[in-house]
N, C-alpha and C. Protein backbone atom coordinates (compact mmCIF):
# COMPACT_ATOMS: atom_id res chain seq x y z
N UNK A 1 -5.42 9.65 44.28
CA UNK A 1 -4.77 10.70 43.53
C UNK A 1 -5.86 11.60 42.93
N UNK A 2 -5.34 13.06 43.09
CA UNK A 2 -6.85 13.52 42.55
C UNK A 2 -6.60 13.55 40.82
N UNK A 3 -7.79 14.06 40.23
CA UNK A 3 -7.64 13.99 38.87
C UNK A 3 -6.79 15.34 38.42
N UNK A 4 -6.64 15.57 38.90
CA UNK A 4 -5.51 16.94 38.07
C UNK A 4 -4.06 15.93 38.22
N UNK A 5 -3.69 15.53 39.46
CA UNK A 5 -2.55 14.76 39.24
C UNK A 5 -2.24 13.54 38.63
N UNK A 6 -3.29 12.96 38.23
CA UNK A 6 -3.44 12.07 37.55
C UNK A 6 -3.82 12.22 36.15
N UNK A 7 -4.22 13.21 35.54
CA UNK A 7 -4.15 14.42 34.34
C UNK A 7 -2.77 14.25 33.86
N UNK A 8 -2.05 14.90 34.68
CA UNK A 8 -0.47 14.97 34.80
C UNK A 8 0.35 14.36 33.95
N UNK A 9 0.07 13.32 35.01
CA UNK A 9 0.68 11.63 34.72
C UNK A 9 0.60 11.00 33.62
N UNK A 10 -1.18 11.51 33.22
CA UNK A 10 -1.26 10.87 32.11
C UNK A 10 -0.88 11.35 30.82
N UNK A 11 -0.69 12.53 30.75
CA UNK A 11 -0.10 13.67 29.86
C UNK A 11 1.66 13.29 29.56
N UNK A 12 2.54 13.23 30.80
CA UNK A 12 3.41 12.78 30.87
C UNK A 12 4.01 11.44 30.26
N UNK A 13 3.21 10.30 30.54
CA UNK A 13 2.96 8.98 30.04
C UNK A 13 2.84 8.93 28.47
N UNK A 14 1.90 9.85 27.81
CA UNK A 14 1.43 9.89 26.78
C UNK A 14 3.05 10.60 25.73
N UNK A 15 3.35 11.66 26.47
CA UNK A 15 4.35 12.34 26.09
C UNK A 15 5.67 11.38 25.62
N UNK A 16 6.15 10.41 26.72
CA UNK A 16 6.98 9.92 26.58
C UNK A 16 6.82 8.65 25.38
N UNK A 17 5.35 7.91 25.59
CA UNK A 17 5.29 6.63 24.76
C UNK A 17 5.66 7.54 23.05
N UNK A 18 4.37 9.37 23.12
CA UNK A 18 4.88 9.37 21.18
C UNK A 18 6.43 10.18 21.39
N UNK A 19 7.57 10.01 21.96
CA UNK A 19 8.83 10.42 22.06
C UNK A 19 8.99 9.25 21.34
N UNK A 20 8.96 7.76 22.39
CA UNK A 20 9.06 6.17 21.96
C UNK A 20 9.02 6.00 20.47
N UNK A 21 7.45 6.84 20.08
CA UNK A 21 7.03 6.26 18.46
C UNK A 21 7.73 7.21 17.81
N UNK A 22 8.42 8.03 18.19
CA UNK A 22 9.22 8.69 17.45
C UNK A 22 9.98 8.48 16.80
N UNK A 23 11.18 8.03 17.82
CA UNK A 23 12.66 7.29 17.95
C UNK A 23 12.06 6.16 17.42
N UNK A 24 11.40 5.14 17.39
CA UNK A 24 11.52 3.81 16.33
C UNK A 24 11.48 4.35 15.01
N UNK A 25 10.26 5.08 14.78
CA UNK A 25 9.87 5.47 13.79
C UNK A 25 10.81 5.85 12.73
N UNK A 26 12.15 7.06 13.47
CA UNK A 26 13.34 7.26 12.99
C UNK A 26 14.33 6.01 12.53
N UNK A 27 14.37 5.04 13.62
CA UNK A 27 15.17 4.12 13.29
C UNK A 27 14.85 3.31 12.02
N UNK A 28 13.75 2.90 12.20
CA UNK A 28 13.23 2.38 11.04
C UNK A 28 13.42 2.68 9.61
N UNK A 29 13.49 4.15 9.94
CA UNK A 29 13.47 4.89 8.44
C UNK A 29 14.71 4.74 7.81
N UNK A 30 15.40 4.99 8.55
CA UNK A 30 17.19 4.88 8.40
C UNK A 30 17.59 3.36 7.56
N UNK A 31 16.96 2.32 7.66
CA UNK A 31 17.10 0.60 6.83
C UNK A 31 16.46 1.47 5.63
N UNK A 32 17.81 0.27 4.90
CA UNK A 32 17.15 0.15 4.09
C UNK A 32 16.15 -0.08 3.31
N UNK A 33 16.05 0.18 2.35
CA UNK A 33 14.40 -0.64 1.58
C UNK A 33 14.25 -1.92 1.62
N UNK A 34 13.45 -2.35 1.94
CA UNK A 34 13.38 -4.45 2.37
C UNK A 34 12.15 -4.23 2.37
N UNK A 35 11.68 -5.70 2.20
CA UNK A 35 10.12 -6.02 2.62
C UNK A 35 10.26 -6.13 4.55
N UNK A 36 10.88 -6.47 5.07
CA UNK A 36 10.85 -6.20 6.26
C UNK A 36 11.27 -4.86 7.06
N UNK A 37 11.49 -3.72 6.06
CA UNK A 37 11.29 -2.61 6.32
C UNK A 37 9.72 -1.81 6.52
N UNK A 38 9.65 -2.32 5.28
CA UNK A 38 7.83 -2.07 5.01
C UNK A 38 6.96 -2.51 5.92
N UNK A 39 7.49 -3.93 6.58
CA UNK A 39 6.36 -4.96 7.28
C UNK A 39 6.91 -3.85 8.55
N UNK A 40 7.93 -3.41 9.56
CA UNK A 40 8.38 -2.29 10.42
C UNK A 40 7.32 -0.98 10.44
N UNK A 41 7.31 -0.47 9.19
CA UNK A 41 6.66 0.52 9.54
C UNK A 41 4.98 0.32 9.58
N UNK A 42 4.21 -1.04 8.45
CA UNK A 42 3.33 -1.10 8.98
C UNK A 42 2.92 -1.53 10.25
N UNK A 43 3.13 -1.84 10.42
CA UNK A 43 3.67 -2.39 12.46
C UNK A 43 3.07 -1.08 12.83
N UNK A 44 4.44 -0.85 13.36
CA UNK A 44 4.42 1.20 13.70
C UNK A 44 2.85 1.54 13.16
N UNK A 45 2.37 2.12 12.07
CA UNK A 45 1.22 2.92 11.48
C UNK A 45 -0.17 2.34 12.41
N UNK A 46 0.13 1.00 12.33
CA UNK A 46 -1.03 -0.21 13.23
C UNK A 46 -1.32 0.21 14.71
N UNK A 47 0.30 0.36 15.29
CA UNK A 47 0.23 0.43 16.72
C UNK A 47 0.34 1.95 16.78
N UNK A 48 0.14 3.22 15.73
CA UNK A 48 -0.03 4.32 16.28
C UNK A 48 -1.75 4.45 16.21
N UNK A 49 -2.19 3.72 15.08
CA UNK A 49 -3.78 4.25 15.22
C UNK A 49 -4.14 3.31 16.46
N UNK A 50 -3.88 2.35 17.13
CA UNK A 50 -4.66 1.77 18.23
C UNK A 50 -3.99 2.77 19.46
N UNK A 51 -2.91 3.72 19.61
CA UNK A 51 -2.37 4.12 20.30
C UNK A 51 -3.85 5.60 20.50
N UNK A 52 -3.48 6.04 19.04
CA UNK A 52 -4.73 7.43 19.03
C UNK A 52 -6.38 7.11 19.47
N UNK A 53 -6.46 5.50 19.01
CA UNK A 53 -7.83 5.21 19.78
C UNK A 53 -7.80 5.16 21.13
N UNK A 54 -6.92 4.82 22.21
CA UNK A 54 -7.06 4.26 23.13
C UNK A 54 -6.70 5.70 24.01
N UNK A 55 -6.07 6.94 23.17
CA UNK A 55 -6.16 8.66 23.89
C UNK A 55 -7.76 8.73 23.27
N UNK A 56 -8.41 8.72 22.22
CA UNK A 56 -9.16 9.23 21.98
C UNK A 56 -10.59 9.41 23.32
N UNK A 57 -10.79 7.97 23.58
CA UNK A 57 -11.35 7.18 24.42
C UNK A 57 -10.98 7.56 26.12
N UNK A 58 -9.41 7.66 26.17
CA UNK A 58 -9.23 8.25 27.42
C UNK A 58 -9.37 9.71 27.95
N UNK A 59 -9.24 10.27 26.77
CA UNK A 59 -8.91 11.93 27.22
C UNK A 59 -10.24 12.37 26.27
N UNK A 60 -10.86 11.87 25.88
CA UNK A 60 -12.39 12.98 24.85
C UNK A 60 -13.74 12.04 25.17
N UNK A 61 -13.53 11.15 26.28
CA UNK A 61 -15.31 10.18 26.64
C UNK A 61 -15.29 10.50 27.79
N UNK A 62 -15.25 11.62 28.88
CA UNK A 62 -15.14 11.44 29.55
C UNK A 62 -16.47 12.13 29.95
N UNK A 63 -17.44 12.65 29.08
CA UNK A 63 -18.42 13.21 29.27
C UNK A 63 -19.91 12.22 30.17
């Protein structure tokens, strides 16, 4: 696959997973206040910064 189409893909991919962190993100918000609300969104906050490391790394080291 050349790299423009695989650019694409990966743009696409990326697009849909923060749609994903979106929609939880929403759902989440919607519960009530609980400690297992809280423990939800730190979850979420955890798995968006390993999400932004792992674009950072893919799409800005490529030098």
């Amino acid at each position: 696959m050349s790299d423009g189409l695989q650019e694409a893909d990966d743009a696409a991919t990326v697009e849909e997973l923060l749609g994903l962190l979106v929609s939880i993100l929403a759902s989440v918000r919607r519960l009530p206040r609980a400690p297992e609300r809280d423990a939800a969104l730190r979850q979420i906050r955890e798995f968006q910064t390993r999400v932004g490391v792992v674009l950072l790394e893919r799409f800005y080291d490529k030098e």
